[in-house]
Protein backbone atom coordinates (compact mmCIF):
# COMPACT_ATOMS: atom_id res chain seq x y z
CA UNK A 1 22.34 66.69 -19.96
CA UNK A 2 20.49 64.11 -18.16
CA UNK A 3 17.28 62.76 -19.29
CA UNK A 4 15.53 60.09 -17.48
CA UNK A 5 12.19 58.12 -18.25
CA UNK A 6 10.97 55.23 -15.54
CA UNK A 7 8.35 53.92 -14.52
CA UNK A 8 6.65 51.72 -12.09
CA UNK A 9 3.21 50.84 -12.74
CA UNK A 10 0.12 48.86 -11.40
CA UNK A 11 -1.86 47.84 -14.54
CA UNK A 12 -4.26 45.97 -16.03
CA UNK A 13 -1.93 44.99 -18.80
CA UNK A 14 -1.86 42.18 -20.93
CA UNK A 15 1.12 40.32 -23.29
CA UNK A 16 0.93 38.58 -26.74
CA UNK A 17 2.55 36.14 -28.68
CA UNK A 18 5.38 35.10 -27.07
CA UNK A 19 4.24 34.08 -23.93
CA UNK A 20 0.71 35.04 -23.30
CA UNK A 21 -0.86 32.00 -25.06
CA UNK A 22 0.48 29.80 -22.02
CA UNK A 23 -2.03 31.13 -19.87
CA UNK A 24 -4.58 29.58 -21.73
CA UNK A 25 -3.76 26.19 -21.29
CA UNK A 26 -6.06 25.94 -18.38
CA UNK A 27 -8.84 26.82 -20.92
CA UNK A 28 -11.02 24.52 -23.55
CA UNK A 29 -8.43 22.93 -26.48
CA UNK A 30 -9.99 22.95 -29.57
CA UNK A 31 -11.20 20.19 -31.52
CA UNK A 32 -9.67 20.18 -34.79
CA UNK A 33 -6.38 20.75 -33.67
CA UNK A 34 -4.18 17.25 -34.53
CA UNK A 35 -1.84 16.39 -31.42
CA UNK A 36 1.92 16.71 -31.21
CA UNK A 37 3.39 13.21 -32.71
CA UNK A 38 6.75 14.30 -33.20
CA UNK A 39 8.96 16.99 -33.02
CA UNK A 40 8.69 19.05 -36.69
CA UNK A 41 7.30 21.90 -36.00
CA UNK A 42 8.10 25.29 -34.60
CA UNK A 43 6.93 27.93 -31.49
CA UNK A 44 5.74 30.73 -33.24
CA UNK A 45 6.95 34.00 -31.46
CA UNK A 46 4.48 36.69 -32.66
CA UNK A 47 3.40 40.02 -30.64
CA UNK A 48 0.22 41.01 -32.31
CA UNK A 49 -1.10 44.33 -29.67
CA UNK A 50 0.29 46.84 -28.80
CA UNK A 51 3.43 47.16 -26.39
CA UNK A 52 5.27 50.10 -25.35
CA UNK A 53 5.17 52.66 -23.28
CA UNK A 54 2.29 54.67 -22.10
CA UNK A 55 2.43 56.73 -25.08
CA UNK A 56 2.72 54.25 -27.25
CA UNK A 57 0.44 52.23 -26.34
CA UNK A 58 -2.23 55.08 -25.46
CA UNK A 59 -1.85 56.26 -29.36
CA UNK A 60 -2.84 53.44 -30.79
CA UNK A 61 0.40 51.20 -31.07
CA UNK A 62 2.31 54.18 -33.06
CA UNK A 63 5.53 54.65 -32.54
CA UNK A 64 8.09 54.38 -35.49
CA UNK A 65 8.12 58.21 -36.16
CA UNK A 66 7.06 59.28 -32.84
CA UNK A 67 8.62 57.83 -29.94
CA UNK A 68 12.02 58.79 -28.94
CA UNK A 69 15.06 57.64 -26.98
CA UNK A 70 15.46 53.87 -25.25
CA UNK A 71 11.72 53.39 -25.47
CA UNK A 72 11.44 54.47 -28.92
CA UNK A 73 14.50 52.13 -29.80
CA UNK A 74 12.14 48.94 -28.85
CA UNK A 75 10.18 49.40 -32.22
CA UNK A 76 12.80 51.79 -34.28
CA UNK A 77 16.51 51.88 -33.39
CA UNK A 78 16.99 55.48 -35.05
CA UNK A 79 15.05 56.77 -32.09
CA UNK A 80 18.19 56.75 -30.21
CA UNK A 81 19.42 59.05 -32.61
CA UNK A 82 16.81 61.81 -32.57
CA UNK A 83 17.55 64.67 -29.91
CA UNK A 84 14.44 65.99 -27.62
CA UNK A 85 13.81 69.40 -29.49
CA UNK A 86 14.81 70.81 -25.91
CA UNK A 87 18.82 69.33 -26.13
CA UNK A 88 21.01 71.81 -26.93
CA UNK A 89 23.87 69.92 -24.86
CA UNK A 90 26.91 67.97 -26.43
CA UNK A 91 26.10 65.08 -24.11
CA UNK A 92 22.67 63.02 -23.55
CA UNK A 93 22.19 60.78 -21.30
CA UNK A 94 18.65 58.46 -21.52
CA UNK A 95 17.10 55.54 -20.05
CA UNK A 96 13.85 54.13 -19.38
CA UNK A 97 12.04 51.28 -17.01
CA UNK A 98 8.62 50.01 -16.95
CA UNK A 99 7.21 47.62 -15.08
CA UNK A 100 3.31 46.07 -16.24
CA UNK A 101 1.90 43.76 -14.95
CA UNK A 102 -2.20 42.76 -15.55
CA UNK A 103 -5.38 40.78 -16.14
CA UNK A 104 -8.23 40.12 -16.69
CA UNK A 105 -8.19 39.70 -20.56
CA UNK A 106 -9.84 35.88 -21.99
CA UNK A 107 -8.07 35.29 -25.14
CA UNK A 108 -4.93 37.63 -25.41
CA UNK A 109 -3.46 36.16 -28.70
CA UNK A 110 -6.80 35.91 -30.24
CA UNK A 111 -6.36 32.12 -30.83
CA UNK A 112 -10.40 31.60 -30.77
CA UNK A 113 -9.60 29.62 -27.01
CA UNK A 114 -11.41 31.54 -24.59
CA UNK A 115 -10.23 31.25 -20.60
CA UNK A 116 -10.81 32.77 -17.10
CA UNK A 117 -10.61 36.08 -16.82
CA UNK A 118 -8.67 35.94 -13.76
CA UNK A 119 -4.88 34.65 -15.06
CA UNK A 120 -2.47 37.40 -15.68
CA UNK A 121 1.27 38.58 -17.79
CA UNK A 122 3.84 40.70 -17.38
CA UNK A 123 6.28 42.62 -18.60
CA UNK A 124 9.26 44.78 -17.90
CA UNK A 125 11.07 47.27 -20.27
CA UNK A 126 14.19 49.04 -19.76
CA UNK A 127 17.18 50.90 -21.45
CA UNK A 128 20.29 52.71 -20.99
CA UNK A 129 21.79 55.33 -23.73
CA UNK A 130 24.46 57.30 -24.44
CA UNK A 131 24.94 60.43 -26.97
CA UNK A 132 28.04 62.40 -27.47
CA UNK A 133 27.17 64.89 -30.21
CA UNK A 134 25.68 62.97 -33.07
CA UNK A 135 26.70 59.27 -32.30
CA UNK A 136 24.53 57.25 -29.90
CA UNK A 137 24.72 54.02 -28.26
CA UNK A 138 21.93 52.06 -26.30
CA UNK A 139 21.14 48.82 -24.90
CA UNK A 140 17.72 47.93 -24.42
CA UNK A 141 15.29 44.85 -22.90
CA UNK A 142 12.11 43.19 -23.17
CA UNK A 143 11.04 40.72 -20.81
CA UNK A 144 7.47 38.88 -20.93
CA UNK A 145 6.82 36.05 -18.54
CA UNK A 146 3.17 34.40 -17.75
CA UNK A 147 2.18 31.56 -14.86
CA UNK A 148 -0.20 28.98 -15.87
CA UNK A 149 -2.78 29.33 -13.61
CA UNK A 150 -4.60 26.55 -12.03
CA UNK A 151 -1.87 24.23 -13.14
CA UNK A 152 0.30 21.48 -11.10
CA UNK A 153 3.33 21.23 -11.49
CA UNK A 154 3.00 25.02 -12.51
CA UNK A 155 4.05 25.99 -15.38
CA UNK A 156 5.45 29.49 -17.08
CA UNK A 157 7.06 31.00 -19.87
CA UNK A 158 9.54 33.82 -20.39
CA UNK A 159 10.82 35.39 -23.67
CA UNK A 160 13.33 38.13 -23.45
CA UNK A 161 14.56 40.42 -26.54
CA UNK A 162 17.61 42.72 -25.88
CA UNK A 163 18.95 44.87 -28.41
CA UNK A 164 22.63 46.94 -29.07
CA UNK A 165 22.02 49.37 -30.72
CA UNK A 166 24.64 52.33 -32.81
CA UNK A 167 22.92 55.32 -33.77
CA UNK A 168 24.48 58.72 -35.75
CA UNK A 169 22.60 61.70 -36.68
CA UNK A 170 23.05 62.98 -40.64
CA UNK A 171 22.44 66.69 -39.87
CA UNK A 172 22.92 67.52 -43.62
CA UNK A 173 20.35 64.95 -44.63
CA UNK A 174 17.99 65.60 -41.69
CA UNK A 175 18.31 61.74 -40.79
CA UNK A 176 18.65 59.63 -38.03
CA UNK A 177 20.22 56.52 -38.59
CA UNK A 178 20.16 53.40 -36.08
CA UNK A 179 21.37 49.18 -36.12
CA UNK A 180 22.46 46.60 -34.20
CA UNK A 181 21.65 43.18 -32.86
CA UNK A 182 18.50 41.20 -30.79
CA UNK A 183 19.46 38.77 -29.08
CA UNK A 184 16.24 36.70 -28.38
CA UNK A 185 15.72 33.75 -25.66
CA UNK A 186 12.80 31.72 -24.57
CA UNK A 187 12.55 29.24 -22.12
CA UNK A 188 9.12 27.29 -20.76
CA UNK A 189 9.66 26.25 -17.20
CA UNK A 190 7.94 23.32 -15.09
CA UNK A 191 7.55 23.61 -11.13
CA UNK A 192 10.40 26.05 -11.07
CA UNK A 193 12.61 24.52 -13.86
CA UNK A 194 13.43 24.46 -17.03
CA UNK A 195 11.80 22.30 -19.41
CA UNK A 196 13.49 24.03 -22.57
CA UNK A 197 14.89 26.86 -23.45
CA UNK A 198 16.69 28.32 -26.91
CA UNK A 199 17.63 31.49 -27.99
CA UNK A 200 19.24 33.46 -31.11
CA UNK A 201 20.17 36.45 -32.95
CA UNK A 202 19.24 39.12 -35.65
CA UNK A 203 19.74 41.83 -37.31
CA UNK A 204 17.54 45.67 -36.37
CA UNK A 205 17.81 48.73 -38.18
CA UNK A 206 16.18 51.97 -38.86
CA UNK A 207 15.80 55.34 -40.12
CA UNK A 208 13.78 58.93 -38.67
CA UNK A 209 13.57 61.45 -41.17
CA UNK A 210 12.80 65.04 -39.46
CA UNK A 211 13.25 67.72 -42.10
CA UNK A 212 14.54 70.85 -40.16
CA UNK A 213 11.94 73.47 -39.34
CA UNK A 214 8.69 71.22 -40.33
CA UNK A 215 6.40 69.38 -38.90
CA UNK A 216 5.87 66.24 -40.14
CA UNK A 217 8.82 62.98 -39.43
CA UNK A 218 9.07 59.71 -41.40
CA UNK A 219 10.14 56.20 -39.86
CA UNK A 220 10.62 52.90 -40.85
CA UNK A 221 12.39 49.92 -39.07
CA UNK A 222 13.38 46.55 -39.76
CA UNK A 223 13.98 43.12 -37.39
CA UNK A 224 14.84 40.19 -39.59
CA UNK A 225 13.71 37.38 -38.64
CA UNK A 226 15.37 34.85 -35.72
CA UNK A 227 15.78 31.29 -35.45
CA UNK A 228 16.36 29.69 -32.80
CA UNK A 229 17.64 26.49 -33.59
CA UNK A 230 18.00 23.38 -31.69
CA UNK A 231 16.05 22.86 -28.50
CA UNK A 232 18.17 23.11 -24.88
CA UNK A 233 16.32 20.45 -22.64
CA UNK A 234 16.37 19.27 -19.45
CA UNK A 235 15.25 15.83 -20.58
CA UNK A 236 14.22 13.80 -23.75
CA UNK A 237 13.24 16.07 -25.92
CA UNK A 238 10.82 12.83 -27.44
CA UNK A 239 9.39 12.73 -24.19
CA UNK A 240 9.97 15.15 -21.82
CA UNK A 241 7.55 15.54 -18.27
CA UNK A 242 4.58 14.85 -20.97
CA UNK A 243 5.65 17.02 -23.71
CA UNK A 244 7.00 16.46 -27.05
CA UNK A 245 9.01 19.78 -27.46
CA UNK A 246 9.28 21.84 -30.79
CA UNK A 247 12.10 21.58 -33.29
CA UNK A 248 13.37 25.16 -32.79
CA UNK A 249 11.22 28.49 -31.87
CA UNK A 250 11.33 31.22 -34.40
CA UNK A 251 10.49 34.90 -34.40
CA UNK A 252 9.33 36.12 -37.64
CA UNK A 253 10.69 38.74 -39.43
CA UNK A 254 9.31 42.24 -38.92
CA UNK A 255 8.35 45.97 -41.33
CA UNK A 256 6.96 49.16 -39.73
CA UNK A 257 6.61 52.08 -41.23
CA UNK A 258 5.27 55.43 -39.33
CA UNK A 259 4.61 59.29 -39.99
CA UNK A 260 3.90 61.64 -37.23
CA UNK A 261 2.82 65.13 -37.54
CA UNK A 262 2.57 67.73 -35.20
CA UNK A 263 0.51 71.09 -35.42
CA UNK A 264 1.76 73.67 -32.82
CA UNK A 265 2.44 77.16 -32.64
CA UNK A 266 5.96 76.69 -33.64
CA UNK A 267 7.50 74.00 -35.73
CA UNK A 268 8.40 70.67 -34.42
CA UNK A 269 11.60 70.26 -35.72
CA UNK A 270 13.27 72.64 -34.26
CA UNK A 271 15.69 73.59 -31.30
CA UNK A 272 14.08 75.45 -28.46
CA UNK A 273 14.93 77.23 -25.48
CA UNK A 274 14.50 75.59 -21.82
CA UNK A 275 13.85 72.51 -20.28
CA UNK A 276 10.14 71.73 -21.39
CA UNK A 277 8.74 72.66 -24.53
CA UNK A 278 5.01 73.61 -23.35
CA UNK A 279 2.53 74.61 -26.10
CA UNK A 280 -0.75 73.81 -27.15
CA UNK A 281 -0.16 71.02 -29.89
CA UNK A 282 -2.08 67.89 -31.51
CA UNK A 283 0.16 65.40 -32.72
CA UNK A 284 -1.10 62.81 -34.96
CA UNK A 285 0.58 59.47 -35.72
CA UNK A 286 0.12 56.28 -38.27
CA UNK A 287 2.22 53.08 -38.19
CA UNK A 288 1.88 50.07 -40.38
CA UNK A 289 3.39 46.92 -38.93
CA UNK A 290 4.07 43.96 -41.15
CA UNK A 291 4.85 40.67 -39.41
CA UNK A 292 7.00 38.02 -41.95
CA UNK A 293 5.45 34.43 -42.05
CA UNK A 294 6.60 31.37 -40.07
CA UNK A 295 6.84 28.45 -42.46
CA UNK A 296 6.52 25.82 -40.06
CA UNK A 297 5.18 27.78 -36.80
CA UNK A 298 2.46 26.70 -34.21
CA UNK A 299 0.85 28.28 -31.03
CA UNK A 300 2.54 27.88 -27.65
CA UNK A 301 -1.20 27.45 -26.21
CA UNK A 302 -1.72 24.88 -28.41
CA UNK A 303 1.40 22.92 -27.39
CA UNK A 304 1.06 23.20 -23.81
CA UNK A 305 -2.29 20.88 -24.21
CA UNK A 306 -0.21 18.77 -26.62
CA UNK A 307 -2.04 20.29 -29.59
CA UNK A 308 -0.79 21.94 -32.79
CA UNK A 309 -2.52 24.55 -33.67
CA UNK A 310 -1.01 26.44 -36.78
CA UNK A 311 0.22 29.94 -36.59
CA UNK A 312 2.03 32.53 -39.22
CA UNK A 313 0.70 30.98 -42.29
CA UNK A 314 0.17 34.08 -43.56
CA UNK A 315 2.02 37.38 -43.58
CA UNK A 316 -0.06 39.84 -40.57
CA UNK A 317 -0.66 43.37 -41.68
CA UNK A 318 -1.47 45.72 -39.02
CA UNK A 319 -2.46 49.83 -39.61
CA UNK A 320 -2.23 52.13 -36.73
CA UNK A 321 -3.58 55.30 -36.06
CA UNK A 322 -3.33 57.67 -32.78
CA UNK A 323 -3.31 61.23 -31.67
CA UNK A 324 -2.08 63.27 -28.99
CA UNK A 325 -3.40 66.55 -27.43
CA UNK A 326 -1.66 68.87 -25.10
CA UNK A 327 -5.11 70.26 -23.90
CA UNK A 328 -3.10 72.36 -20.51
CA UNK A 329 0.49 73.34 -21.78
CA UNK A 330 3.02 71.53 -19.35
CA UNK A 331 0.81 69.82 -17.49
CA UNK A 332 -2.51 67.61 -19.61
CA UNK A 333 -2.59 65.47 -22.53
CA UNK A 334 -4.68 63.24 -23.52
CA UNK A 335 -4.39 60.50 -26.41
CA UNK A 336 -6.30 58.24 -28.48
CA UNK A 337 -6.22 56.00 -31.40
CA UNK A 338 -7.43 52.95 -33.53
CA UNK A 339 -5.57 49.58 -34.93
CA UNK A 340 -6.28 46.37 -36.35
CA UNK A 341 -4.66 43.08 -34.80
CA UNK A 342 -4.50 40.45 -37.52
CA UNK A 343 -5.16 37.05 -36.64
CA UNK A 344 -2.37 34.73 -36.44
CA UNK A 345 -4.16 31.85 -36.71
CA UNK A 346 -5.79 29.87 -39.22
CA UNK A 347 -9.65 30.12 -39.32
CA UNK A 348 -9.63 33.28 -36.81
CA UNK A 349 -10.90 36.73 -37.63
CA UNK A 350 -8.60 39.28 -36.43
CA UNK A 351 -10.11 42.40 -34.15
CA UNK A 352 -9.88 45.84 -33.71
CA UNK A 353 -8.68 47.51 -30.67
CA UNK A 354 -9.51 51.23 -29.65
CA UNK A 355 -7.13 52.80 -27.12
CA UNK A 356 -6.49 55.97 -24.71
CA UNK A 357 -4.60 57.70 -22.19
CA UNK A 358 -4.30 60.79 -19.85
CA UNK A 359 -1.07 62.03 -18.74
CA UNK A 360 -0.40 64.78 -15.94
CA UNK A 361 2.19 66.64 -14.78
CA UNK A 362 2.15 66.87 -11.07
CA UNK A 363 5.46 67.31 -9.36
CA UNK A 364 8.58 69.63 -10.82
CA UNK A 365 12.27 68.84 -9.03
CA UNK A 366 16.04 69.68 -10.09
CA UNK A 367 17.82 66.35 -10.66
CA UNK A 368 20.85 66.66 -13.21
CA UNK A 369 18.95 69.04 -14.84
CA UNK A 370 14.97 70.02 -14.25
CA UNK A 371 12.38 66.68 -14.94
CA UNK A 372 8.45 66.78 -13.97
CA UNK A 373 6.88 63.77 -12.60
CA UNK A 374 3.86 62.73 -14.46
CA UNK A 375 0.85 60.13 -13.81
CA UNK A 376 -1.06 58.13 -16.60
CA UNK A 377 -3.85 56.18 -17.27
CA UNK A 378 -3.75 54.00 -20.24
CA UNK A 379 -5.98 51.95 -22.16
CA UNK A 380 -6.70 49.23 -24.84
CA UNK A 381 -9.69 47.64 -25.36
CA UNK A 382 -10.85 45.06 -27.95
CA UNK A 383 -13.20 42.01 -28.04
CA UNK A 384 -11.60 39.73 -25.13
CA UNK A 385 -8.75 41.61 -24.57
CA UNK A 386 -9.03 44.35 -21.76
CA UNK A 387 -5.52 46.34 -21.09
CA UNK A 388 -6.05 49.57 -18.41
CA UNK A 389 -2.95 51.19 -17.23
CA UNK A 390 -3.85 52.83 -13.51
CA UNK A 391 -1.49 54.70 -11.51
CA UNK A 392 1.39 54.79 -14.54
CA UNK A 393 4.25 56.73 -12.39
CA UNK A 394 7.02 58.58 -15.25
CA UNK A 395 8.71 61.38 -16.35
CA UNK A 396 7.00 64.29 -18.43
CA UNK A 397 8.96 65.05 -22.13
């Protein structure tokens, strides 16, 4: 069995954390940030919205019980290990792609800077995976990258997170089980070069509880937390093109935690015959997403006007909630959901962000099996921070 999830996407999409921040730098600095004297401090890699697929993203940033497969893997790495209720082969092939690209938000990391509307992000997310009976394998990726706008020489960022992942389902416990390694790099480039980069490694795992013939499944996932060490440089770090670069870059650890639970005709966990599993169902979802401290961490906005502003002072707490109805069986479902992004940042509130999506099934075709090609619309909206899917092209599960 062949099971395939891609997309290609025009949206209005926006990144945090890692590399959104840069495309502030064209906006005001702030005041009571001190300026970069030396080099003891770190670049705080934090992703504080949603990210995902449409799904995902569409139910409120849920995911940890809920989404399934290579995309599911990007926030739990049991997903790998939990079959579509419609498998019944000995053999599963999965993978996903997404590419998102947007605008049009003025302070994406909620740093309290406020810029044009008109600078953008992207992303692109794939994966590959392999099951043969109850052991799985996948690799997965994460790529964000963002262009200063306005600037000369310009300047961009790019952080990218792959992860190789081992998964085995327990049948006699009802459990999925899931590890492996992210390998995380990050590199700020000048005029088409590299100005730094740095990258390391850390430890995922997780676990997807689905007791047989119920309704309800139980996540939780783990990252610890990466370092990344000394700084790679294409000059002095002391003095390098105007910058004083960081010490190392670290990515905090991260805690989610998810229940989903599904109220259909029939119960979710369960096998069932054919290639679609089309029934009039609400699924409801809740995540909550705790992001580890960064002892010494600062923005990357902040640094790219020379600034240090601090960031990760505090552990961020995030609750999720989302839910999912398949209003025409097989072809319409619509999604919505609510979650709080905690500020990262000293002295700045965090928000709440209210999101929602439409999918629909509009084309049916026989490739290695039978798939249906769907179209969604996505959306997250908070104060400052706009993120509309349009045109979302994928694959109907």
């Amino acid at each position: 069995m062949v099971t395939v999830h891609a997309g290609c996407c025009l949206m209005i999409f926006t990144v945090t954390g890692t590399v959104t921040g840069v495309a502030a730098v064209a906006g005001t600095a702030r005041a009571d940030n001190p300026p970069i004297v030396d080099r003891n401090y770190a670049i705080d890699l934090y992703d504080g919205v949603a990210l995902g697929n449409s799904r995902m993203v569409g139910m409120g940033g849920t995911g940890a019980a809920l989404i399934t497969g290579t995309a599911g893997a990007l926030i739990n790495p049991s997903a790998i290990a939990v079959r579509a209720t419609t498998d019944a082969d000995s053999w599963d092939l999965t993978a996903h792609f997404d590419y998102l690209t947007g605008r049009y938000s003025s302070d994406y990391d909620n740093n309290g800077v406020v810029t044009d509307d008109d600078s953008g992000a992207a992303l692109v997310t794939g994966g590959l995976g392999l099951r043969v009976h109850d052991w799985s394998g996948a690799v997965t990726f994460v790529t964000q990258s963002v262009a200063l706008p306005g600037s000369s020489p310009a300047l961009a960022a790019i952080a990218t997170r792959w992860r190789l992942i081992v998964g085995n389902y327990r049948p006699a416990f009802d459990l999925a089980l899931g590890a492996g390694i992210q390998l995380a790099s990050f590199s700020l480039n000048e005029a088409g070069s590299s100005l730094f980069q740095v990258s390391g490694a850390g430890v995922v795992a997780g676990v997807t509880w689905l007791p047989r013939g119920e309704n309800i499944r139980i996540g939780g996932a783990l990252d610890l937390a990466i370092s990344g060490g000394e700084i790679t440089a294409s000059c002095d770090p002391m003095s390098c093109r105007g910058h004083i670069l960081p010490n190392e870059v670290d990515s905090p650890s991260r805690a989610v935690a998810g229940v989903a639970y599904r109220i259909g005709p029939t119960p979710w966990n369960q096998q069932v015959l054919g290639a679609f599993r089309d029934e009039r169902a609400v699924t409801l979802a809740a995540d909550l997403v705790v992001t580890g401290a960064t002892p010494n961490g600062y923005g990357i906005e902040a640094f790219g006007v020379g600034q240090l502003q601090r960031s990760g002072k505090a552990i961020a707490v995030s609750p999720r909630g989302g839910a999912e109805y398949e209003a025409w069986p097989g072809r319409l479902r619509v999604r919505g959901g609510l979650y709080w992004e905690p500020s990262r940042f000293d002295g700045i509130a965090g928000r709440f962000h209210g999101t929602f999506g439409v999918e629909l099934a509009v084309l049916r075709f026989q490739l290695f099996g039978q798939h249906r090609l769907s179209l969604s619309f996505t959306g997250d909206l908070a104060a400052r921070y706009r993120n509309l899917g349009l045109f979302s092209i994928g694959f109907w599960h």
